[in-house]
N, C-alpha and C. Protein backbone atom coordinates (compact mmCIF):
# COMPACT_ATOMS: atom_id res chain seq x y z
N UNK A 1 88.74 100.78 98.23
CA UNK A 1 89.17 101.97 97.54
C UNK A 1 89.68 103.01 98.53
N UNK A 2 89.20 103.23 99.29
CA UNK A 2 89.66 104.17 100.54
C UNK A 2 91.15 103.95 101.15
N UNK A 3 91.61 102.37 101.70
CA UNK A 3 92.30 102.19 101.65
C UNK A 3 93.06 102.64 100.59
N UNK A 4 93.03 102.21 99.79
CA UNK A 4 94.34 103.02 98.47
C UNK A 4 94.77 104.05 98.60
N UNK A 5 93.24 104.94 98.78
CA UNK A 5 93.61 106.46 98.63
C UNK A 5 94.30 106.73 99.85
N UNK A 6 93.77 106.41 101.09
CA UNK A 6 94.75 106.21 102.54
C UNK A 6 96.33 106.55 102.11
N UNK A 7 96.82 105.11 101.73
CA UNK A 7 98.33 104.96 101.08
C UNK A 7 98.71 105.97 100.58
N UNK A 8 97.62 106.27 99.24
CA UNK A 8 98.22 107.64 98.11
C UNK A 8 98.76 108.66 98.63
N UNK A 9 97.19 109.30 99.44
CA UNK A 9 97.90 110.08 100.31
C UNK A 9 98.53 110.86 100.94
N UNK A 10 98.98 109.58 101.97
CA UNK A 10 99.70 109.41 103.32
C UNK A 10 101.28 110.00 102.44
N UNK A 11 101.55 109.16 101.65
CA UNK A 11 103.00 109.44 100.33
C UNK A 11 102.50 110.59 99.82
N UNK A 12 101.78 111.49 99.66
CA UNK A 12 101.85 112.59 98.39
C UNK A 12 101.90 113.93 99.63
N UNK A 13 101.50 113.60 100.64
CA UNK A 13 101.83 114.59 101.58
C UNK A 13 103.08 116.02 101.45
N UNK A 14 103.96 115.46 101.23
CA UNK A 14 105.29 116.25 101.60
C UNK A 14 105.36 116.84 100.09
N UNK A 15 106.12 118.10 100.49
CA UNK A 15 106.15 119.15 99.53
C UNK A 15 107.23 118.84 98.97
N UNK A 16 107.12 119.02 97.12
CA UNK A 16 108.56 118.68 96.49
C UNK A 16 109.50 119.53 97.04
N UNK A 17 111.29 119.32 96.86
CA UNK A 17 112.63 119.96 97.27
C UNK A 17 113.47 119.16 96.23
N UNK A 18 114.56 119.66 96.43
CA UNK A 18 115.38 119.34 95.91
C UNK A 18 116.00 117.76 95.83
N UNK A 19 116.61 117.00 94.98
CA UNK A 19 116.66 115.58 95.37
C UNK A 19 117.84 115.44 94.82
N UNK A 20 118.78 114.12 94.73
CA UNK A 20 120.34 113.32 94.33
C UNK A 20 121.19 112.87 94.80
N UNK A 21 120.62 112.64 96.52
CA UNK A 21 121.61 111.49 96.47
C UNK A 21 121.05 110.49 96.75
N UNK A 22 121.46 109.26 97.53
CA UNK A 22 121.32 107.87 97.70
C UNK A 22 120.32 107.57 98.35
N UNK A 23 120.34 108.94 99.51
CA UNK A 23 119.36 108.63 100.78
C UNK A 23 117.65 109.39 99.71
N UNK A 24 118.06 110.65 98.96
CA UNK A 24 117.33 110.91 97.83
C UNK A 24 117.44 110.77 96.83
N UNK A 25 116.90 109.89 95.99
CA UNK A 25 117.47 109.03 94.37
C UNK A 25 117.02 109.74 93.54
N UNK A 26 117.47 110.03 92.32
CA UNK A 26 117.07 110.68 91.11
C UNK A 26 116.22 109.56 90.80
N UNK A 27 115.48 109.09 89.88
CA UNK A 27 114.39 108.57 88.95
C UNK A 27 114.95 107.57 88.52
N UNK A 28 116.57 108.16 87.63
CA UNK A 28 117.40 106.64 87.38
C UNK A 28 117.90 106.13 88.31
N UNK A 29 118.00 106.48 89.33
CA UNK A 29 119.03 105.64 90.31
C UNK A 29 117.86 104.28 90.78
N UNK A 30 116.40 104.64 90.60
CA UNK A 30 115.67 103.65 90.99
C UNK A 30 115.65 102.21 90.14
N UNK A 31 115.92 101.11 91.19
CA UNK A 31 115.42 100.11 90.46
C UNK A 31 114.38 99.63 89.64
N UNK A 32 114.56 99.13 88.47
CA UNK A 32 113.62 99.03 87.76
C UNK A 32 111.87 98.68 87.95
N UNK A 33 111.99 98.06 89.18
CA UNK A 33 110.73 97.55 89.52
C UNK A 33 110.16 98.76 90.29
N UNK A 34 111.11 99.41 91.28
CA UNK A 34 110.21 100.87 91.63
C UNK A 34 109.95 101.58 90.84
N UNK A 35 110.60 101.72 89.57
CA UNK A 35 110.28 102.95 88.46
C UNK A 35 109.12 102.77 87.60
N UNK A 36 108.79 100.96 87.62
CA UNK A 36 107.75 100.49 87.18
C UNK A 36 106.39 100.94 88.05
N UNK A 37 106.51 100.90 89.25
CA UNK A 37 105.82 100.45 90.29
C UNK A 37 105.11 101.81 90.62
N UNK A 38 106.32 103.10 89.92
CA UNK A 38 105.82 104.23 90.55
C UNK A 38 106.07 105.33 89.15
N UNK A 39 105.32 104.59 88.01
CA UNK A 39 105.71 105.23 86.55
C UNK A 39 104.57 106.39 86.41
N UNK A 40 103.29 106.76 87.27
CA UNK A 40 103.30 107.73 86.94
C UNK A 40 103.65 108.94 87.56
N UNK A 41 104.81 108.77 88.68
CA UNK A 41 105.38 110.14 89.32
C UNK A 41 106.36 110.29 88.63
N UNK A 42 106.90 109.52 87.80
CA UNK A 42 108.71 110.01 87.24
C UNK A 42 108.48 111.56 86.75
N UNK A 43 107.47 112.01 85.78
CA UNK A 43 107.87 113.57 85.90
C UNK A 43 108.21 114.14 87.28
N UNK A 44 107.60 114.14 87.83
CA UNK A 44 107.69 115.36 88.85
C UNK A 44 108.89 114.87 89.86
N UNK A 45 109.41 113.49 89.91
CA UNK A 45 110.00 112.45 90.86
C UNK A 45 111.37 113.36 91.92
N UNK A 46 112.25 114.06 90.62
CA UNK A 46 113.27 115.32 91.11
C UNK A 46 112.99 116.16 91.81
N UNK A 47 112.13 116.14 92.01
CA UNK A 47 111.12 117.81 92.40
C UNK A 47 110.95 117.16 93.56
N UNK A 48 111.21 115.90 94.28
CA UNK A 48 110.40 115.30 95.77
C UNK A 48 111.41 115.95 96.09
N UNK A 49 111.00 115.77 97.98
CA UNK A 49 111.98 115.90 98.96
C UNK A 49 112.91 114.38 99.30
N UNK A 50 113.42 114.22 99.96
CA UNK A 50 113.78 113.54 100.27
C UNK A 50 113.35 112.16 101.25
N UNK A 51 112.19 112.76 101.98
CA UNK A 51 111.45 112.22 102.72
C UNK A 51 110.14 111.75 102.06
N UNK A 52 109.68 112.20 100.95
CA UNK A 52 108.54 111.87 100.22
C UNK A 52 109.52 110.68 98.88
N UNK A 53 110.11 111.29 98.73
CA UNK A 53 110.92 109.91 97.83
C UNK A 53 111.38 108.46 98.91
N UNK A 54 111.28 108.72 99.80
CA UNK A 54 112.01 107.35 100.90
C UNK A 54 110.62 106.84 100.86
N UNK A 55 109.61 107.54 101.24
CA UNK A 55 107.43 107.06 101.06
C UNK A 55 107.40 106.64 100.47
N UNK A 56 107.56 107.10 99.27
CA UNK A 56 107.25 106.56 97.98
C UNK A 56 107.89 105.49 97.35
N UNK A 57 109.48 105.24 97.85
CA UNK A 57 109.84 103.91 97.41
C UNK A 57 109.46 102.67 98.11
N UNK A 58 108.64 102.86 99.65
CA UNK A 58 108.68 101.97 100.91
C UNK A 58 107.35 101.50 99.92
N UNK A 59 106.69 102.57 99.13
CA UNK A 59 105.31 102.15 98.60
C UNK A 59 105.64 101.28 97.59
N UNK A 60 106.46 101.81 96.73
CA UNK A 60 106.49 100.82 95.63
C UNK A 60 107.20 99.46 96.11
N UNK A 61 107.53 99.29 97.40
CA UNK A 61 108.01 97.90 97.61
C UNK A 61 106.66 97.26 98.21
N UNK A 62 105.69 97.83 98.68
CA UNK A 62 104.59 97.63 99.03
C UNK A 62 103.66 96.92 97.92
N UNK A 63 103.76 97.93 97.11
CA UNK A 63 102.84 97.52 96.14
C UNK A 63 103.60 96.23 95.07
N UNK A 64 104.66 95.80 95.33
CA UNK A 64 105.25 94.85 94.96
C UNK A 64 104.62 93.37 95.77
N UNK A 65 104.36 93.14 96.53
CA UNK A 65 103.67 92.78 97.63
C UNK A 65 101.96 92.32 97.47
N UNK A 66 101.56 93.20 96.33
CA UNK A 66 100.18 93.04 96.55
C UNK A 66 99.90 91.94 95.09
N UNK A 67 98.00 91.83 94.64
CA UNK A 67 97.90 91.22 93.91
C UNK A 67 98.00 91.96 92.76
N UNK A 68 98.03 91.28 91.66
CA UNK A 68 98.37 91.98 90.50
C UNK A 68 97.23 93.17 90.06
N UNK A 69 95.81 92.51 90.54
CA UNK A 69 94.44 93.26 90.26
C UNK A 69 95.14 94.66 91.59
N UNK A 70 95.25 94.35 92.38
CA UNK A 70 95.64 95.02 93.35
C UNK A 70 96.54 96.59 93.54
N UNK A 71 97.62 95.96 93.33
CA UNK A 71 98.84 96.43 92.58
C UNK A 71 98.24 97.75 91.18
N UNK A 72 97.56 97.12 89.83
CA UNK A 72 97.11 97.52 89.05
C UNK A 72 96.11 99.15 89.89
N UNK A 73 94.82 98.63 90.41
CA UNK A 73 94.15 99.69 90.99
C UNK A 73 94.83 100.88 92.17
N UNK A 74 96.13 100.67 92.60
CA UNK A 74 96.95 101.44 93.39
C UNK A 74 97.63 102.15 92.21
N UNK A 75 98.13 101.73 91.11
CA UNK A 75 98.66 102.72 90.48
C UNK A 75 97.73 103.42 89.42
N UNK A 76 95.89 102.98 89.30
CA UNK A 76 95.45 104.02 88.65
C UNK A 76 94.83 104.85 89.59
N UNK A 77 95.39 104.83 90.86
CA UNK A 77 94.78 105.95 91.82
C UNK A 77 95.78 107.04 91.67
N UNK A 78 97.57 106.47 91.64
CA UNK A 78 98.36 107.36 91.27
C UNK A 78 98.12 108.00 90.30
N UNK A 79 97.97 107.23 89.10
CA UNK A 79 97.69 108.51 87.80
C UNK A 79 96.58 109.50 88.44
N UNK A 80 95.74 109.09 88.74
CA UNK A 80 94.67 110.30 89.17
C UNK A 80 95.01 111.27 89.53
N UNK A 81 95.84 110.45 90.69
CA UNK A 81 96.42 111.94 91.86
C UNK A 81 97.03 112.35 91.12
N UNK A 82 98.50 112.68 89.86
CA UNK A 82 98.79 113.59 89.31
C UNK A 82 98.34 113.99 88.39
N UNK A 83 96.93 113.74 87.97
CA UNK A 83 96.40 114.20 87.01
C UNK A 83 95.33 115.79 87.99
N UNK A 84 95.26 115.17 89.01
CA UNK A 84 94.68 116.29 90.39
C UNK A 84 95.12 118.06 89.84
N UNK A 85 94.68 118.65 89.60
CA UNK A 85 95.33 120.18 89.66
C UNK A 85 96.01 120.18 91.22
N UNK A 86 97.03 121.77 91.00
CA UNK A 86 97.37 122.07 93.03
C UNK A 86 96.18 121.97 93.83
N UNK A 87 95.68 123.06 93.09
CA UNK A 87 94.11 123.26 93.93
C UNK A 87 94.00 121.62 94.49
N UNK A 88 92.94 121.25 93.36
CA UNK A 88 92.09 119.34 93.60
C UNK A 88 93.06 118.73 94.97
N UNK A 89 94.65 119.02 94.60
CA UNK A 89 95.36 118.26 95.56
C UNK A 89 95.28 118.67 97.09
N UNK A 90 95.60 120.16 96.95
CA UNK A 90 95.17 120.21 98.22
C UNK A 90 93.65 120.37 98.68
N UNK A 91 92.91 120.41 98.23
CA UNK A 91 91.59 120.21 98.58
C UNK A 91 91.76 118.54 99.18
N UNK A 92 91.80 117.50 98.11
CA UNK A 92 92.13 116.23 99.19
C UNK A 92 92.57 116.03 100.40
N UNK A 93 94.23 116.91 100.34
CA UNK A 93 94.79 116.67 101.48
C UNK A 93 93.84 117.33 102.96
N UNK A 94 93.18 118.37 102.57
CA UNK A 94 92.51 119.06 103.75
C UNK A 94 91.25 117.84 104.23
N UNK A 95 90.94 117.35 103.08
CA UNK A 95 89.49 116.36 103.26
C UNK A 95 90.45 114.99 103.91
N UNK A 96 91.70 114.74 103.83
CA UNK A 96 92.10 113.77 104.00
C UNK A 96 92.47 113.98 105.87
N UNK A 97 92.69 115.64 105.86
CA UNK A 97 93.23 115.16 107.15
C UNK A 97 92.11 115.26 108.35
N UNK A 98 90.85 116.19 108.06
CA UNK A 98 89.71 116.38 108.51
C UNK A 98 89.21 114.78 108.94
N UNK A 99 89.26 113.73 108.05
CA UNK A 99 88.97 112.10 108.32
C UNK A 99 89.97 111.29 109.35
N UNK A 100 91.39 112.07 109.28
CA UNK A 100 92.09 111.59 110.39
C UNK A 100 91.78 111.95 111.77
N UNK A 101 91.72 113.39 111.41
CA UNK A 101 90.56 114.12 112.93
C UNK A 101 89.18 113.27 113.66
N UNK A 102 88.74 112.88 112.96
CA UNK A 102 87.46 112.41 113.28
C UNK A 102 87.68 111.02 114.22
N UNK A 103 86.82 111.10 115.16
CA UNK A 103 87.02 109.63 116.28
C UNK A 103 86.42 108.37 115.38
N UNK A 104 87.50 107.46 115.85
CA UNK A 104 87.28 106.15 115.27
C UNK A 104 85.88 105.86 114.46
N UNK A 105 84.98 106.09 115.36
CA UNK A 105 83.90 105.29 115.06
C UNK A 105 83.29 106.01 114.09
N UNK A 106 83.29 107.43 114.31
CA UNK A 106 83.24 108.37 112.99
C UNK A 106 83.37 107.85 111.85
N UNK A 107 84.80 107.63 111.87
CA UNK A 107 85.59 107.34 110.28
C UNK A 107 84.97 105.84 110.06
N UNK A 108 84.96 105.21 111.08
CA UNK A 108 84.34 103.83 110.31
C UNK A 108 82.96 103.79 109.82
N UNK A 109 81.97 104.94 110.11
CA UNK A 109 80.95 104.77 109.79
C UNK A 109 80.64 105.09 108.19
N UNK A 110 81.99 106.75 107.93
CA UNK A 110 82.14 107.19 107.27
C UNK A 110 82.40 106.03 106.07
N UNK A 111 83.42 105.56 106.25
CA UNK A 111 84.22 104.36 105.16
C UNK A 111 82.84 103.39 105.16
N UNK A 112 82.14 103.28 105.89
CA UNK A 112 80.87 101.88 105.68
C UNK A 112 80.00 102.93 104.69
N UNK A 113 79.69 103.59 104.82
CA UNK A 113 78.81 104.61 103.98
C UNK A 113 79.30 104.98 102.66
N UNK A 114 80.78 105.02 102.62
CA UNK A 114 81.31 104.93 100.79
C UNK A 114 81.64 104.01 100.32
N UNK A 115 81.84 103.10 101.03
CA UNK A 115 81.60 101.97 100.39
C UNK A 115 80.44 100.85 100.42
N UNK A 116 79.22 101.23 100.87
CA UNK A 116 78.21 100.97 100.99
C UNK A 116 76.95 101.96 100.20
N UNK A 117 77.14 102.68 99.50
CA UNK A 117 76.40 103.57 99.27
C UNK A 117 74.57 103.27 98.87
N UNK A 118 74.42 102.04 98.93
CA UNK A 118 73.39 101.41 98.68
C UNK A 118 72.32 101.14 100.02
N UNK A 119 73.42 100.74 101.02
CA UNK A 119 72.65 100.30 102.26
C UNK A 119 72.18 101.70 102.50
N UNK A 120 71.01 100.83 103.96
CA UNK A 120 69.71 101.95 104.50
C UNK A 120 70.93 102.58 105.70
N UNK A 121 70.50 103.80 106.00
CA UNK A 121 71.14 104.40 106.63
C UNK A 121 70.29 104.56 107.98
């Protein structure tokens, strides 16, 4: 699960701008399988920058890639994230980058501990 959210993210980072051309695609210009792949950003999709729409399509070729169970749980992390208020979002992003800060062994202990929440500590 961490991993996922990793991905999510790493892509939700960049602040929407303006978008239309090639190098930045409107929503329709996307192929059908990215629009599938990445159906719950199409509201807001215009509103990316340009550089968060290039993320976000490298993702949905990514997640093309994975298993279907796989695939499936990456895009109900997306719905989440835009279901996130601004606030919730950036609250993540601050918690997200505080975990990048942290030395290796940190974060791995961290990730063994949420996804372990059972084991003795």
């Amino acid at each position: 699960m961490i991993k996922g959210w990793s991905l999510l993210l790493a892509c939700c980072l960049a602040a929407p701008a303006w978008a239309g051309s090639a190098a930045s695609p409107d929503w329709d210009m996307l192929a059908e399988s990215r629009r599938q792949a990445l159906a719950p950003l199409a509201r807001d999709w215009n509103r990316y920058s340009a550089q968060k729409k290039q993320a976000l399509v490298e993702l949905a070729d990514a997640l093309q890639r994975l298993t279907p169970d796989a695939r499936e749980r990456a895009q109900r992390q997306l719905r989440r994230w835009v279901e996130l208020s601004p606030a919730e979002q950036a609250r993540v992003r601050a918690n997200w980058q505080r975990v990048q800060e942290m030395a290796p062994e940190r974060r791995a202990a961290l990730l063994f501990e949420l996804t372990h929440p059972t084991a003795q500590r």
